[in-house]
PDB file of N, CA and C in Angstrom:
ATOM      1  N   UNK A   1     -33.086  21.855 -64.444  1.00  0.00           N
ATOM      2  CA  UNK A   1     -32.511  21.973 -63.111  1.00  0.00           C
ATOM      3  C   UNK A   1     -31.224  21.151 -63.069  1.00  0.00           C
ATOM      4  N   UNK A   2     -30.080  21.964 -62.452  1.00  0.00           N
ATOM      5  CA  UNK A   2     -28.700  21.010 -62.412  1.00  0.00           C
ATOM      6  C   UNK A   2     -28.898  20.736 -61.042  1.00  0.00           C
ATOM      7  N   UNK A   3     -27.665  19.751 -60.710  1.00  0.00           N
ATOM      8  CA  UNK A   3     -27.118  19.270 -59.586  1.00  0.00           C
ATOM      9  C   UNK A   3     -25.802  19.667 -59.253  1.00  0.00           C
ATOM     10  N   UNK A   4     -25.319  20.161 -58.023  1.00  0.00           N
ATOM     11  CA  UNK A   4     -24.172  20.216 -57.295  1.00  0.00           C
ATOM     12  C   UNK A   4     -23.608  19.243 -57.150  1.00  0.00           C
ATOM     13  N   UNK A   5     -22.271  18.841 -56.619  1.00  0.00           N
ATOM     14  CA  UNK A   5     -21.712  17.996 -55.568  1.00  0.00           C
ATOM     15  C   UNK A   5     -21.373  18.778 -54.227  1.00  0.00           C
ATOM     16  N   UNK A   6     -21.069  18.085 -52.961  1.00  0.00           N
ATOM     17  CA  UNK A   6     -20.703  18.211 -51.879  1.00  0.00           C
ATOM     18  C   UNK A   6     -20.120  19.481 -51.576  1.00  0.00           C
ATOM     19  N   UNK A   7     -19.093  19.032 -52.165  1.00  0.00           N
ATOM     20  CA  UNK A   7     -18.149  20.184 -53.017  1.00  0.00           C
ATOM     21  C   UNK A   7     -18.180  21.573 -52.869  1.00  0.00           C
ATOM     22  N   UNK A   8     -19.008  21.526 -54.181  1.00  0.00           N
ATOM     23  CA  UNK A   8     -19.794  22.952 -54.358  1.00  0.00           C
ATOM     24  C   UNK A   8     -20.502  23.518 -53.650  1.00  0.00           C
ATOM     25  N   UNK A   9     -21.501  22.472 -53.221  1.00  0.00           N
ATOM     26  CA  UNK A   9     -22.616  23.382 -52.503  1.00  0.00           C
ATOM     27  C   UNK A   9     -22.260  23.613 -51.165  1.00  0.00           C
ATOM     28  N   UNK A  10     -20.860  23.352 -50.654  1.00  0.00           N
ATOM     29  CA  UNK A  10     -19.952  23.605 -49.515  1.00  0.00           C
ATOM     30  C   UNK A  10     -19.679  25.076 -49.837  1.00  0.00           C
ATOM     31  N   UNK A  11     -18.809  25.385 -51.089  1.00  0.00           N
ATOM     32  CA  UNK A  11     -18.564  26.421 -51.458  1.00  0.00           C
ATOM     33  C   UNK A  11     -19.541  27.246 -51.366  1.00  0.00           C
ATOM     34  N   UNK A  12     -20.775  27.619 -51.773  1.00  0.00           N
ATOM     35  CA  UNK A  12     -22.149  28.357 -52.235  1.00  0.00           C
ATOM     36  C   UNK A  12     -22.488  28.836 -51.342  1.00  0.00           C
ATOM     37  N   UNK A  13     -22.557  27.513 -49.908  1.00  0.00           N
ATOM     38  CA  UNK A  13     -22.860  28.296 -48.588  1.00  0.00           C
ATOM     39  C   UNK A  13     -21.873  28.153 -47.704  1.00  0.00           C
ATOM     40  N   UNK A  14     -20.706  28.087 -47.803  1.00  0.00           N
ATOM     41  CA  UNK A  14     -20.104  28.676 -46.923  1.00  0.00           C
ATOM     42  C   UNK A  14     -19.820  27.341 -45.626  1.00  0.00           C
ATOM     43  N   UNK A  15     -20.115  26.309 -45.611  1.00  0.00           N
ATOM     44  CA  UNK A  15     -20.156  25.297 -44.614  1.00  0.00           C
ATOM     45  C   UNK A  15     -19.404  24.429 -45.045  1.00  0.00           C
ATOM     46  N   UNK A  16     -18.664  23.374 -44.279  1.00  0.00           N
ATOM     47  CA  UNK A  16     -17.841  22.425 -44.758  1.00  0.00           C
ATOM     48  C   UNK A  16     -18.654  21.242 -45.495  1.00  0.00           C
ATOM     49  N   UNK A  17     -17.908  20.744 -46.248  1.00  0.00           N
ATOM     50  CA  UNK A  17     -17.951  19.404 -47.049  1.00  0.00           C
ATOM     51  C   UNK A  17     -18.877  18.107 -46.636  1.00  0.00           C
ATOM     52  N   UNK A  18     -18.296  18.049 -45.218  1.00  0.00           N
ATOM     53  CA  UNK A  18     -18.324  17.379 -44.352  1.00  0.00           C
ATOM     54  C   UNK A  18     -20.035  17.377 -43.900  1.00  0.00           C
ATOM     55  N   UNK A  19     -20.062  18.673 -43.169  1.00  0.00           N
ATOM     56  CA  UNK A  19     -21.214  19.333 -42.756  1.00  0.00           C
ATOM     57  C   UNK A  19     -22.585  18.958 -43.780  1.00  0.00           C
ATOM     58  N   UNK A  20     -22.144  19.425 -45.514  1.00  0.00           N
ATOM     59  CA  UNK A  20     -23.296  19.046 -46.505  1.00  0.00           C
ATOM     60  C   UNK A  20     -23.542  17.264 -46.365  1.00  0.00           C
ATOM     61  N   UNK A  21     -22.713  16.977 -46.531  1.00  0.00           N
ATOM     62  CA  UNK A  21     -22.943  15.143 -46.170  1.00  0.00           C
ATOM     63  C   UNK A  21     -23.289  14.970 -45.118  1.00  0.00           C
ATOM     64  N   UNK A  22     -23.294  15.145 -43.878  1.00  0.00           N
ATOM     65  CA  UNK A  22     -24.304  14.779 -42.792  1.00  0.00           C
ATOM     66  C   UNK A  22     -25.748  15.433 -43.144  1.00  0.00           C
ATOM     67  N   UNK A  23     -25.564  16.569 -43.564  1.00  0.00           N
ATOM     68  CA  UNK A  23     -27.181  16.866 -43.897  1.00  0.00           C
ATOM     69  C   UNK A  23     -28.061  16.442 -45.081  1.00  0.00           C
ATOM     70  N   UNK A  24     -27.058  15.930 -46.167  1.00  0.00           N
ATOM     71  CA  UNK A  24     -27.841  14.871 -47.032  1.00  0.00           C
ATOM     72  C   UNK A  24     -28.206  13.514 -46.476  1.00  0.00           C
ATOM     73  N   UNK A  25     -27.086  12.534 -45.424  1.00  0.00           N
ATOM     74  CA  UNK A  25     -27.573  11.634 -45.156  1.00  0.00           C
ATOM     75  C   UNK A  25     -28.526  11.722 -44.174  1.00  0.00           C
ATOM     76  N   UNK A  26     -28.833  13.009 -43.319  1.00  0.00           N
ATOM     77  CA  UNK A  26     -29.954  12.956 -42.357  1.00  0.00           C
ATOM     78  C   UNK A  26     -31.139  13.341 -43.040  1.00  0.00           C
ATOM     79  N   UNK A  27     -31.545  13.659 -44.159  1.00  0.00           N
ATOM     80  CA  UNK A  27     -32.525  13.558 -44.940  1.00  0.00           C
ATOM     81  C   UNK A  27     -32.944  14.844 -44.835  1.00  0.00           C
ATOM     82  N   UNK A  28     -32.253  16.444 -44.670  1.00  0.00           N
ATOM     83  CA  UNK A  28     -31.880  17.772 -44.227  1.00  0.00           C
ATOM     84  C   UNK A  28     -31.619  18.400 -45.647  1.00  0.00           C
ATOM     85  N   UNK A  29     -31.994  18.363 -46.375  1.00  0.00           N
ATOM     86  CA  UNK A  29     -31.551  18.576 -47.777  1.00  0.00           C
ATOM     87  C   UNK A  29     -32.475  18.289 -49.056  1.00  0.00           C
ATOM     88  N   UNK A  30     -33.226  18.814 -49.264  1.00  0.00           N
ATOM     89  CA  UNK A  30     -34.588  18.661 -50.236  1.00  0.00           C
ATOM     90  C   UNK A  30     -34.046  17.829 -51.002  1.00  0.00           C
ATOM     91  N   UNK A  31     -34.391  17.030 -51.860  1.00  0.00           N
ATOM     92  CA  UNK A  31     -34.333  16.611 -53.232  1.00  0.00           C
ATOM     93  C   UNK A  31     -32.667  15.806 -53.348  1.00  0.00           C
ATOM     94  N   UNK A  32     -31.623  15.964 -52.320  1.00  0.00           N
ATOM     95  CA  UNK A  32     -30.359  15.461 -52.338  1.00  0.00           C
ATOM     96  C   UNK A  32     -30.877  13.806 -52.955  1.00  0.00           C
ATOM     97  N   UNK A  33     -29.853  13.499 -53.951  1.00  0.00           N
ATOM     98  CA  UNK A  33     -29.816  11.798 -53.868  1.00  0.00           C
ATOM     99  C   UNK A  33     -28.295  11.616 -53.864  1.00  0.00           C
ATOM    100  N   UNK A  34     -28.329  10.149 -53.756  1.00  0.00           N
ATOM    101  CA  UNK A  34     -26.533   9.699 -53.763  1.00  0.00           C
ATOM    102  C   UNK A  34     -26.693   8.427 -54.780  1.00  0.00           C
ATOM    103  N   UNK A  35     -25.813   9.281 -55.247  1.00  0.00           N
ATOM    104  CA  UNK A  35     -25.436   8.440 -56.874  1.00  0.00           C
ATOM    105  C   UNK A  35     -23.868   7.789 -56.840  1.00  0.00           C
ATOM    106  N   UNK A  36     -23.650   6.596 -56.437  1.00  0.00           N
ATOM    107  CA  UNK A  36     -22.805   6.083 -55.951  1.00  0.00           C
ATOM    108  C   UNK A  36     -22.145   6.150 -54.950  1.00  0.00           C
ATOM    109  N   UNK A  37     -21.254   6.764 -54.774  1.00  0.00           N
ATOM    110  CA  UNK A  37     -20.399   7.916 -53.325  1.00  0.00           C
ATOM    111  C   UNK A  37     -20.607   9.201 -53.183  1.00  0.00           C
ATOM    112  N   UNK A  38     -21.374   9.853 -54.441  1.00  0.00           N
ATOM    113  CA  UNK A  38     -21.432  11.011 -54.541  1.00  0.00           C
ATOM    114  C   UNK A  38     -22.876  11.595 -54.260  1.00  0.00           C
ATOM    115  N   UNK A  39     -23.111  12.740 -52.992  1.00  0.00           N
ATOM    116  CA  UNK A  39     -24.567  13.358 -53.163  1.00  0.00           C
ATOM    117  C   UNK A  39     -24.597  14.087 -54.334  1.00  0.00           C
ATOM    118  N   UNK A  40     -25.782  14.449 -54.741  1.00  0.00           N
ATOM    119  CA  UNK A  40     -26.046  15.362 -55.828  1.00  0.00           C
ATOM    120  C   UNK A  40     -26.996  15.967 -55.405  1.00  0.00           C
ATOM    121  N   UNK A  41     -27.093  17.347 -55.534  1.00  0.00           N
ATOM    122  CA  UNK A  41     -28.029  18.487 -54.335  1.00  0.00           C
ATOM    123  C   UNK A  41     -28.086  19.227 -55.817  1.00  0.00           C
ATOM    124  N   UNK A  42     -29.707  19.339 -55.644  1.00  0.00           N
ATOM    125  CA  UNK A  42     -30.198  20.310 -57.247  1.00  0.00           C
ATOM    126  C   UNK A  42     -30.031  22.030 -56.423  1.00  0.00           C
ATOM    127  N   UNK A  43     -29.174  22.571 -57.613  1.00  0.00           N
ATOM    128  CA  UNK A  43     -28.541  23.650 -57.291  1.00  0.00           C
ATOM    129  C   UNK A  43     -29.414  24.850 -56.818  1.00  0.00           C
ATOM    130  N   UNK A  44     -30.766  24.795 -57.382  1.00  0.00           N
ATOM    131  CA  UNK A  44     -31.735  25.669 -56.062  1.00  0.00           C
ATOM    132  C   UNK A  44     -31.866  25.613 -54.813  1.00  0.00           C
ATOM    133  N   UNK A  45     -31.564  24.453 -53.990  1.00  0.00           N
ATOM    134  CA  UNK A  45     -32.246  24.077 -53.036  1.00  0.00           C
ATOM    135  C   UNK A  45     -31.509  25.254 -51.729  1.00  0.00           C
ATOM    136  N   UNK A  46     -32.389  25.012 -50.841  1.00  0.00           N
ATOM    137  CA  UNK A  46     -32.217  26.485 -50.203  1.00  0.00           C
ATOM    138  C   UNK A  46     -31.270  25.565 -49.098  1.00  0.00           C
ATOM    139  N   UNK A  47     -30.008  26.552 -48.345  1.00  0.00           N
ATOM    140  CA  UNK A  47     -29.361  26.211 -47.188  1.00  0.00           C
ATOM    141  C   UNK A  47     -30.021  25.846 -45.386  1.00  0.00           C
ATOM    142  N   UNK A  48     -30.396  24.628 -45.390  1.00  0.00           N
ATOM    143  CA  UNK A  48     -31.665  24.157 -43.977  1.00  0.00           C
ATOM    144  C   UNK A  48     -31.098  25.016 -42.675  1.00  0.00           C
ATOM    145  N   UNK A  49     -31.834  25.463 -42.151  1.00  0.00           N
ATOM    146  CA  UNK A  49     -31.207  25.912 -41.124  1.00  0.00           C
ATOM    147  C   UNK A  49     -30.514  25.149 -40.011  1.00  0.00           C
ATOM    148  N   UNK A  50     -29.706  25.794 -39.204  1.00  0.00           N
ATOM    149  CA  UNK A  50     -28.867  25.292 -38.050  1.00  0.00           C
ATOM    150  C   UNK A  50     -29.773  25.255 -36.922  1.00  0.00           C
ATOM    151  N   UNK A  51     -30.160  23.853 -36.473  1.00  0.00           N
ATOM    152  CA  UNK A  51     -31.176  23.835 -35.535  1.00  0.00           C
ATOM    153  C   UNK A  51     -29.720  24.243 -33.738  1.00  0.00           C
ATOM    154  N   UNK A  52     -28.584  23.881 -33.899  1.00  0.00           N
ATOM    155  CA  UNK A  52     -27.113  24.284 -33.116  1.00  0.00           C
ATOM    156  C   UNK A  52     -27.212  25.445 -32.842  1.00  0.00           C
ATOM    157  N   UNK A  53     -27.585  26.741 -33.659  1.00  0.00           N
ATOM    158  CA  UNK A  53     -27.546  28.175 -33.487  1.00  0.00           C
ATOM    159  C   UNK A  53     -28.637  28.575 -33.113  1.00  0.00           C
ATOM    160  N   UNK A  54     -29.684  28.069 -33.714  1.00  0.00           N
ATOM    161  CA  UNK A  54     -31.064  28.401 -32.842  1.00  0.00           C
ATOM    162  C   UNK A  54     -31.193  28.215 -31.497  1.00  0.00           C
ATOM    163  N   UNK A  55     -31.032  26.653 -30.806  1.00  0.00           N
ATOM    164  CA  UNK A  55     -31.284  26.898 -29.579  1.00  0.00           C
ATOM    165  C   UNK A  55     -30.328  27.654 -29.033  1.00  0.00           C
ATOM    166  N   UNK A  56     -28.831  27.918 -29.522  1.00  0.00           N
ATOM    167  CA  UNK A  56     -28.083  28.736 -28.437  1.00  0.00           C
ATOM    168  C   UNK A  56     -28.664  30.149 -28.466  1.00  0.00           C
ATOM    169  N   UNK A  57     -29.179  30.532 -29.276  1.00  0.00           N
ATOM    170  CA  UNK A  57     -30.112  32.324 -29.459  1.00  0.00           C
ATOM    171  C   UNK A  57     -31.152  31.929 -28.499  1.00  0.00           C
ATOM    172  N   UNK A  58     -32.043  30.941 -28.368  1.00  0.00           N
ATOM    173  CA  UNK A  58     -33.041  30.941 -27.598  1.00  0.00           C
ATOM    174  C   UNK A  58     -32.820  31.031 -26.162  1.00  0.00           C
ATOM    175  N   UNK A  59     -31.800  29.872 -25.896  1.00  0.00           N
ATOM    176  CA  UNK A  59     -31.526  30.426 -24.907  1.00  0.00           C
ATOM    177  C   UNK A  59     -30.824  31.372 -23.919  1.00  0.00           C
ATOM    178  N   UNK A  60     -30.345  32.237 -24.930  1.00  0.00           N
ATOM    179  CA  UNK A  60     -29.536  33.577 -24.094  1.00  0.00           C
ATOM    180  C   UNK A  60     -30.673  34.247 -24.619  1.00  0.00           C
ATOM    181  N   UNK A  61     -31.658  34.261 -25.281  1.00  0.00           N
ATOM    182  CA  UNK A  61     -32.893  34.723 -25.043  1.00  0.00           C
ATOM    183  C   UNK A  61     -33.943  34.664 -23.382  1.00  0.00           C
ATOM    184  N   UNK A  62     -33.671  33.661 -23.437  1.00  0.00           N
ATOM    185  CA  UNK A  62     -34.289  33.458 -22.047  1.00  0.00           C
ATOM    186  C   UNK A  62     -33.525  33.629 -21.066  1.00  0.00           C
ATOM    187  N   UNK A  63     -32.124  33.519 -20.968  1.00  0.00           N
ATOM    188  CA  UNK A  63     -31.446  33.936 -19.442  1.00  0.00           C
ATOM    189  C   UNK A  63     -31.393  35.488 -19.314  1.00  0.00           C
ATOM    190  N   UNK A  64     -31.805  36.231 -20.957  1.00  0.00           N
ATOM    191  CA  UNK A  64     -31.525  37.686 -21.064  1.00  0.00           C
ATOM    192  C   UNK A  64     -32.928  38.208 -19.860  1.00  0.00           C
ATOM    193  N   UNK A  65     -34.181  36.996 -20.594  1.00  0.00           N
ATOM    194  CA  UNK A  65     -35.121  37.685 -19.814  1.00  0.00           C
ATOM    195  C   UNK A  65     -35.416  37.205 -18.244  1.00  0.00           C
ATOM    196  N   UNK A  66     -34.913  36.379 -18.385  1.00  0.00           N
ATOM    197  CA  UNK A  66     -34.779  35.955 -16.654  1.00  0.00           C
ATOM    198  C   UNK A  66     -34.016  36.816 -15.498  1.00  0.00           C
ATOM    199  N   UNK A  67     -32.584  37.120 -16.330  1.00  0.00           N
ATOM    200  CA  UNK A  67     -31.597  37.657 -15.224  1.00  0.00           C
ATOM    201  C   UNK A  67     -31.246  38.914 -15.553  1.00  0.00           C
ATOM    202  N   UNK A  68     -31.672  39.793 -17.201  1.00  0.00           N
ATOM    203  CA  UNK A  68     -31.882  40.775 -17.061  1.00  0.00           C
ATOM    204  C   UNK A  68     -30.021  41.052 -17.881  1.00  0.00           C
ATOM    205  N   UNK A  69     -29.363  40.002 -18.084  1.00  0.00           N
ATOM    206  CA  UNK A  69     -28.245  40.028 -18.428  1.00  0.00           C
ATOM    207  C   UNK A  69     -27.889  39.863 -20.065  1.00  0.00           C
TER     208      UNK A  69
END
């Protein structure tokens, strides 16, 4: 099994740099460690979902069924 950097696994899925480092340091990221400055994310690991996009679906889920809109 290899390891990514930040980097890459920015590239792979499509999300910023930035974005993979908050979700390694929030502990959002299977198996991520940080090996000096650098995360290292083993290159299987699957993309965690956006808990941001979920509730906004849920809730135009629910105003759909409330107001019919």
């Amino acid at each position: 099994m290899g390891f990514l950097t930040t980097t890459e696994m920015a590239e792979k899925w499509n999300i910023s740099r930035r974005r993979i480092t908050t979700l390694c340091r929030d502990g959002r990221i299977e198996g991520a460690v940080l090996k000096g400055r650098t995360w290292l994310i083993p290159e299987d690991t699957e993309k965690p979902d956006d808990p941001r996009h979920i509730r906004k679906n849920n809730q135009e889920a629910i105003d759909y069924e409330q107001h019919g809109e």
